[in-house]
PDB file of N, CA and C in Angstrom:
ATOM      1  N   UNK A   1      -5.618  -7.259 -29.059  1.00  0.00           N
ATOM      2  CA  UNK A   1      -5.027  -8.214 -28.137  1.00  0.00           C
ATOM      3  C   UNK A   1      -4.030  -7.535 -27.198  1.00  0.00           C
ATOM      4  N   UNK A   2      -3.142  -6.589 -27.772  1.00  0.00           N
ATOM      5  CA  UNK A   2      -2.366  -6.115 -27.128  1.00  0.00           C
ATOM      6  C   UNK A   2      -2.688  -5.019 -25.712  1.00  0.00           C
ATOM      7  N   UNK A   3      -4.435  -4.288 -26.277  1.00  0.00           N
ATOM      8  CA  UNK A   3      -5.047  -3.616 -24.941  1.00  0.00           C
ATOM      9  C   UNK A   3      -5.424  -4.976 -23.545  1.00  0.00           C
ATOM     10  N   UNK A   4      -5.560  -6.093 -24.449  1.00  0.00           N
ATOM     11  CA  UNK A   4      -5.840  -6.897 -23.157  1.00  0.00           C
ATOM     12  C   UNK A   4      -4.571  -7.343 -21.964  1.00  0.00           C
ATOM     13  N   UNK A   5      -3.449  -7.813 -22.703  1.00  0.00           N
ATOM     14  CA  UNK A   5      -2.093  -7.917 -22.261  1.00  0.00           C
ATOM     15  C   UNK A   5      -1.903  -6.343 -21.395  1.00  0.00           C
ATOM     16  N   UNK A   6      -2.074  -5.538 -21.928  1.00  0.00           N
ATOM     17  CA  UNK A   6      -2.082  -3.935 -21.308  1.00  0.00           C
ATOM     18  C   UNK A   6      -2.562  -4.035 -19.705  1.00  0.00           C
ATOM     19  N   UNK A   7      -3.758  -4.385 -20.070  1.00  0.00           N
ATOM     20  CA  UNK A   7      -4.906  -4.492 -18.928  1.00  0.00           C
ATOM     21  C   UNK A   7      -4.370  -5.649 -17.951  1.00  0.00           C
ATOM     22  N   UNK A   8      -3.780  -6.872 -17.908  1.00  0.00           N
ATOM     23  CA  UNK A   8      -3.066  -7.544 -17.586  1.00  0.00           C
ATOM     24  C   UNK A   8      -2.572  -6.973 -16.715  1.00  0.00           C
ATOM     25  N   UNK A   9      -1.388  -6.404 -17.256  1.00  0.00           N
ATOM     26  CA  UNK A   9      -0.375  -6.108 -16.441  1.00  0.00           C
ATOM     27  C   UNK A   9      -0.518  -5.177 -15.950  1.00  0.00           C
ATOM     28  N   UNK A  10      -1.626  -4.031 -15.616  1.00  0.00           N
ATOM     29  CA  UNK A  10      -2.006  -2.822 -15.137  1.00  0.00           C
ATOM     30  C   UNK A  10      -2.686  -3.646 -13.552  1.00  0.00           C
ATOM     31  N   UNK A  11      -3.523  -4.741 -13.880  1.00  0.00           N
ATOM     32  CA  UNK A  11      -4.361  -5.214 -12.843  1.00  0.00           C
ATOM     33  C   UNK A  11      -3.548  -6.129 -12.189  1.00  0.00           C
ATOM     34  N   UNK A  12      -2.541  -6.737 -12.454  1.00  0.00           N
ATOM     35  CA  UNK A  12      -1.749  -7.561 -11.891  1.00  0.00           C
ATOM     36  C   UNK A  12      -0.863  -7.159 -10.519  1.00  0.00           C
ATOM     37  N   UNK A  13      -0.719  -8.165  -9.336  1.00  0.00           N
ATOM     38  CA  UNK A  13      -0.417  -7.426  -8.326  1.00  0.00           C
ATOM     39  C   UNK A  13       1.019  -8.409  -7.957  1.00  0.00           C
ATOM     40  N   UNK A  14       0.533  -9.452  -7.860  1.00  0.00           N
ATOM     41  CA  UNK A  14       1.749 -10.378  -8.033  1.00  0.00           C
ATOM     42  C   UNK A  14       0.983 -12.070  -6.975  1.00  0.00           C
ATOM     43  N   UNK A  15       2.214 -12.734  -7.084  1.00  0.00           N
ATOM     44  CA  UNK A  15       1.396 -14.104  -5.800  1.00  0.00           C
ATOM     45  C   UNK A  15       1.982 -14.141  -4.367  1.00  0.00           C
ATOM     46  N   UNK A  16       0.748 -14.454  -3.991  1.00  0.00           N
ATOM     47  CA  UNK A  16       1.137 -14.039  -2.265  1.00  0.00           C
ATOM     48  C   UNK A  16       0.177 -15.622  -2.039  1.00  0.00           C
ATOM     49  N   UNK A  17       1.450 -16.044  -0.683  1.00  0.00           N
ATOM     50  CA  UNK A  17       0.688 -17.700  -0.279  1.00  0.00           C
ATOM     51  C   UNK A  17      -0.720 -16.933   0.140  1.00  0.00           C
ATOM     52  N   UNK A  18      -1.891 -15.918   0.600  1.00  0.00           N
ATOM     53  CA  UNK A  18      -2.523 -16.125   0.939  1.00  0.00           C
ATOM     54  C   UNK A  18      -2.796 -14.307   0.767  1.00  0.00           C
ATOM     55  N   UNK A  19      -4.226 -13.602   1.092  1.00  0.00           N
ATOM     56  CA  UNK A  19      -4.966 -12.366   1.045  1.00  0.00           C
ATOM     57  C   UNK A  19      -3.872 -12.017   2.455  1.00  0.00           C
ATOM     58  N   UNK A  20      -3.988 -12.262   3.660  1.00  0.00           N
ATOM     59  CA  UNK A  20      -3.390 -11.958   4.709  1.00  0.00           C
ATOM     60  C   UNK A  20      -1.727 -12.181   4.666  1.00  0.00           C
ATOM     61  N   UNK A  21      -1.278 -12.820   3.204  1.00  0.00           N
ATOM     62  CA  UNK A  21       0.033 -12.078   3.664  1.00  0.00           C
ATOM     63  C   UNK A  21       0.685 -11.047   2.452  1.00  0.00           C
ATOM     64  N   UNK A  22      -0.677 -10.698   1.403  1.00  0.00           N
ATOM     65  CA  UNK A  22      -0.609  -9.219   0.673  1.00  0.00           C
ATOM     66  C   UNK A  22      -0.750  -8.304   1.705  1.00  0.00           C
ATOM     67  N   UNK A  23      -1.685  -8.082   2.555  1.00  0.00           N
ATOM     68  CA  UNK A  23      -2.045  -7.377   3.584  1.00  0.00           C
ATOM     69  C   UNK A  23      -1.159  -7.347   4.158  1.00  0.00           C
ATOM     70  N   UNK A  24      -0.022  -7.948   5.051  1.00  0.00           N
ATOM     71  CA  UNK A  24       1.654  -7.924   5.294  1.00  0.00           C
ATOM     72  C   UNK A  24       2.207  -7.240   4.273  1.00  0.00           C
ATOM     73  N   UNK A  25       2.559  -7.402   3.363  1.00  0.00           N
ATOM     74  CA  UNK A  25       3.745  -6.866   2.746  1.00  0.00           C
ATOM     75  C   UNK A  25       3.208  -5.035   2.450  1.00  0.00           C
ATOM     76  N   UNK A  26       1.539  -4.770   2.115  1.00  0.00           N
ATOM     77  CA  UNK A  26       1.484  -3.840   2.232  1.00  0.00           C
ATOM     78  C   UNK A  26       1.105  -2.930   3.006  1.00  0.00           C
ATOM     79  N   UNK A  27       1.430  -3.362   4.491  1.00  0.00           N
ATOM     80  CA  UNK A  27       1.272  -2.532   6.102  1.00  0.00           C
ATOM     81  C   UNK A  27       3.199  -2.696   5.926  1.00  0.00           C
ATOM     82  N   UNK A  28       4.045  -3.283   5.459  1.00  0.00           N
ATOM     83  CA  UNK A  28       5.404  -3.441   6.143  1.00  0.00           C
ATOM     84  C   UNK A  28       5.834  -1.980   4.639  1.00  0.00           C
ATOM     85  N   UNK A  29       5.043  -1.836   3.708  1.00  0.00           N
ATOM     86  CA  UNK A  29       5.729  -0.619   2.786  1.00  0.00           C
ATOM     87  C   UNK A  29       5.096   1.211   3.058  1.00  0.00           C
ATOM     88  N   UNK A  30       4.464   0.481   4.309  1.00  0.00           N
ATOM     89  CA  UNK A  30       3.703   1.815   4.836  1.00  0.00           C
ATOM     90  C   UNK A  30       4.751   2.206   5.647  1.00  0.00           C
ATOM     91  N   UNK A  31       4.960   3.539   6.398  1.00  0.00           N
ATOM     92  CA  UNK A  31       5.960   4.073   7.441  1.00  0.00           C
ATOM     93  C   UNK A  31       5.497   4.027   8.704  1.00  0.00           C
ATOM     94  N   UNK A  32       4.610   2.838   9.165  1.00  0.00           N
ATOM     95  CA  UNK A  32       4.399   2.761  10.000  1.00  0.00           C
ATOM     96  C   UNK A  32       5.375   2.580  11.420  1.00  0.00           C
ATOM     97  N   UNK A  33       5.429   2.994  12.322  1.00  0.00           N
ATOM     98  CA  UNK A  33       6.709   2.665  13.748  1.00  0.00           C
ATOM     99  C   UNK A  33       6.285   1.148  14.054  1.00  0.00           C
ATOM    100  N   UNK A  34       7.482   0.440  14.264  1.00  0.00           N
ATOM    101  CA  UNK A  34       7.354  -0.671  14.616  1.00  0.00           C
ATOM    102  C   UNK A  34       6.304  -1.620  15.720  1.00  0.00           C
ATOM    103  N   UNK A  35       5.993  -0.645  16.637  1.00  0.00           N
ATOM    104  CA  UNK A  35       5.928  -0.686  17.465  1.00  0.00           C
ATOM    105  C   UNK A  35       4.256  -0.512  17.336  1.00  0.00           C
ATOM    106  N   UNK A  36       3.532  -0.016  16.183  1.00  0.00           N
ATOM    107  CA  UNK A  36       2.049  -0.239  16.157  1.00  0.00           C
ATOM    108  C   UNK A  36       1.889  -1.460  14.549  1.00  0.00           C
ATOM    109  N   UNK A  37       3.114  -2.298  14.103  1.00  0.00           N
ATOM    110  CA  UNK A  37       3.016  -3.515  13.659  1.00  0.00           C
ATOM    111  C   UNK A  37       3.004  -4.090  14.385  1.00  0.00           C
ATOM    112  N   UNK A  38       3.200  -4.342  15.614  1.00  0.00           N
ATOM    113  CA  UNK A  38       2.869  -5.265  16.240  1.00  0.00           C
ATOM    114  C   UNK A  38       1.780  -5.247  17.037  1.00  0.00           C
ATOM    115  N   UNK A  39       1.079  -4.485  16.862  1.00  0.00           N
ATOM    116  CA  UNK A  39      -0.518  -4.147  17.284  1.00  0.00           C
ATOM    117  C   UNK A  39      -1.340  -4.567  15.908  1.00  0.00           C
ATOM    118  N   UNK A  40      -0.884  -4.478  14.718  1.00  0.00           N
ATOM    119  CA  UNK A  40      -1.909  -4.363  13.666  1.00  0.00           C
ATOM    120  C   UNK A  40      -2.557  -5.441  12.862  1.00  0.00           C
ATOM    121  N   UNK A  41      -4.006  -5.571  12.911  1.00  0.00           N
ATOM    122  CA  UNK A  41      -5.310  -6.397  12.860  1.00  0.00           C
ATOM    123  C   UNK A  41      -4.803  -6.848  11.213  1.00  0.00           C
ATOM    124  N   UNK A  42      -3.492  -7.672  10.620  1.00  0.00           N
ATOM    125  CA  UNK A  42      -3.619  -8.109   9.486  1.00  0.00           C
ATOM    126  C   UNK A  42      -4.597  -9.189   8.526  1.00  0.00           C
ATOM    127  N   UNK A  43      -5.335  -9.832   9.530  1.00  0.00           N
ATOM    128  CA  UNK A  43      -6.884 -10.649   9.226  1.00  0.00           C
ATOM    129  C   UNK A  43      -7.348  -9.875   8.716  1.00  0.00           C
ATOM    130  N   UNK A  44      -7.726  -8.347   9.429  1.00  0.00           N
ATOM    131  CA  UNK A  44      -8.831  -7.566   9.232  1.00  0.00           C
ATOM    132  C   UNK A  44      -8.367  -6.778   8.293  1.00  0.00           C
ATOM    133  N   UNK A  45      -7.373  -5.890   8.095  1.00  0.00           N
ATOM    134  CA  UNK A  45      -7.336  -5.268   7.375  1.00  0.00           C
ATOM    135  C   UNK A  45      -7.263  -5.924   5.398  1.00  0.00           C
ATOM    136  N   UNK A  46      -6.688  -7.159   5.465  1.00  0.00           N
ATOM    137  CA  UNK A  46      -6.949  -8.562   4.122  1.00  0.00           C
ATOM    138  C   UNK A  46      -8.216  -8.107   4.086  1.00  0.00           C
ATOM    139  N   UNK A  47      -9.215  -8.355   4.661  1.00  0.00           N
ATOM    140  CA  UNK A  47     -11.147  -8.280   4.556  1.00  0.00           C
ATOM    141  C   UNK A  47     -11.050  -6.790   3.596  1.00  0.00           C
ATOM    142  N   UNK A  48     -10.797  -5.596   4.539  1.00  0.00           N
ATOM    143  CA  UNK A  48     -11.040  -4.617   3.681  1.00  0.00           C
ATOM    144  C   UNK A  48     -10.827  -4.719   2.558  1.00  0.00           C
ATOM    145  N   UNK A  49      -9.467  -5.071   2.632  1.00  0.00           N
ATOM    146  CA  UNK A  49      -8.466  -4.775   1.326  1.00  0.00           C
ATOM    147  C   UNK A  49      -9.644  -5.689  -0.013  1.00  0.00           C
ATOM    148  N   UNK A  50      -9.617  -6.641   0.288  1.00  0.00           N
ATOM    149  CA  UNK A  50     -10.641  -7.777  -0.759  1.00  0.00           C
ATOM    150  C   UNK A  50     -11.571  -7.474  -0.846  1.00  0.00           C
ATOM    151  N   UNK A  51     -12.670  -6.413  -0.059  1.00  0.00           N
ATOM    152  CA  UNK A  51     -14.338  -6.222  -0.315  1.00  0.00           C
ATOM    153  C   UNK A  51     -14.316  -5.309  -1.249  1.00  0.00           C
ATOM    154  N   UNK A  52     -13.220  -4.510  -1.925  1.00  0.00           N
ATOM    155  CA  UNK A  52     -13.073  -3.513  -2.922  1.00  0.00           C
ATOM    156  C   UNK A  52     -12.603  -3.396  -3.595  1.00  0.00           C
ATOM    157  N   UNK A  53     -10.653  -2.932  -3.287  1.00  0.00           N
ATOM    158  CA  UNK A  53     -10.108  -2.598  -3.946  1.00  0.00           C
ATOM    159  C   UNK A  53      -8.850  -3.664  -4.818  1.00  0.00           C
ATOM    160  N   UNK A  54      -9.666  -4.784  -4.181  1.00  0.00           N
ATOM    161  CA  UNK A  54      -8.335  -6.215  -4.560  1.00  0.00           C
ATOM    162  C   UNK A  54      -9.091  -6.908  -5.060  1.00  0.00           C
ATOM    163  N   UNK A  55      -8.868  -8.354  -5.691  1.00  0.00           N
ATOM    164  CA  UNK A  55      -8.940  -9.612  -5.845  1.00  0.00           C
ATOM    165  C   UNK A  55      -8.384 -10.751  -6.268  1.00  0.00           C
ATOM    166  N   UNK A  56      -8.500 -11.623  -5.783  1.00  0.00           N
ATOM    167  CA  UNK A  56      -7.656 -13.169  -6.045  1.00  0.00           C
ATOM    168  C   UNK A  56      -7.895 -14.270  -6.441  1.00  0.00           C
ATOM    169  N   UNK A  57      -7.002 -14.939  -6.537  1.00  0.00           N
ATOM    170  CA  UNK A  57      -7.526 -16.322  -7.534  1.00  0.00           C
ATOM    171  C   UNK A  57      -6.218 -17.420  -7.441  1.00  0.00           C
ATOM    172  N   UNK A  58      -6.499 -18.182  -6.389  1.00  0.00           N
ATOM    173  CA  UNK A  58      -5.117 -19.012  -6.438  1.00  0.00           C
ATOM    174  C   UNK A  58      -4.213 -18.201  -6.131  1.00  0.00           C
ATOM    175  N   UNK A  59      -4.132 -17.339  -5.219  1.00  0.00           N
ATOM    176  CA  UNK A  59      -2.959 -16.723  -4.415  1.00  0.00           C
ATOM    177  C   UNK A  59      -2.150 -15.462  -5.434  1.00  0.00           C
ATOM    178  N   UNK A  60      -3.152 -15.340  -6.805  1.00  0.00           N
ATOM    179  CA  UNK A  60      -2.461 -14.277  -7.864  1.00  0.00           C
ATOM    180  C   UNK A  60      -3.583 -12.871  -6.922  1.00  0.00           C
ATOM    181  N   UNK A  61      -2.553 -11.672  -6.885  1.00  0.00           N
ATOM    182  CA  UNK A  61      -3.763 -10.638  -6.634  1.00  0.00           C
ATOM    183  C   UNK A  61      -3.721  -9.930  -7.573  1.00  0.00           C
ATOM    184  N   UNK A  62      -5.229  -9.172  -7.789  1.00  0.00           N
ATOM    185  CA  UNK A  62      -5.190  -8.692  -8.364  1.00  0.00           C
ATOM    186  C   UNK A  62      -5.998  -6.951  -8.046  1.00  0.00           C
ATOM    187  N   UNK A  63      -5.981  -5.888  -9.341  1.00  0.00           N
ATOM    188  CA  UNK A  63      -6.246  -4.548  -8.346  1.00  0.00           C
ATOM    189  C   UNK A  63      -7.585  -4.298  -9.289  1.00  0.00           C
ATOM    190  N   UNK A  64      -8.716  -4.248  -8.691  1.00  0.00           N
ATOM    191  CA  UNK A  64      -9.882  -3.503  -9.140  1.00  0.00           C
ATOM    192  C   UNK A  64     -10.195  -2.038  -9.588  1.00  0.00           C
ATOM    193  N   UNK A  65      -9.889  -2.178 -11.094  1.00  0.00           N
ATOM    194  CA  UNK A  65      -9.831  -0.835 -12.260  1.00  0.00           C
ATOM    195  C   UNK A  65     -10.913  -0.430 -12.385  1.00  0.00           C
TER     196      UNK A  65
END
């Protein structure tokens, strides 16, 4: 039981109101210059992020192990 709780909290990402505003918080922990956030495709880059390396469920994300 305790490898599953393990696994839990390894895959656990946290809750975000929505895929596009995980995709925010993780373009704003990048070092990106301000100045190409306000150019940047956060719709699009949510898509990537979810066709692979993410997934969600009721606004919990989670990370594909």
């Amino acid at each position: 039981m305790s490898d599953l709780i393990s696994d839990f909290d390894d895959d656990y990402i946290g809750e975000y109101k929505d895929e596009e505003d995980f995709a925010y918080e993780q373009v704003e922990q990048m070092d990106l210059p301000e100045f190409a956030k306000r150019y940047f495709d956060y719709e699009a880059f949510a898509r990537d992020l979810f066709c692979g390396d993410y997934w969600s469920d009721g606004g919990h994300v989670f990370c594909n192990s």
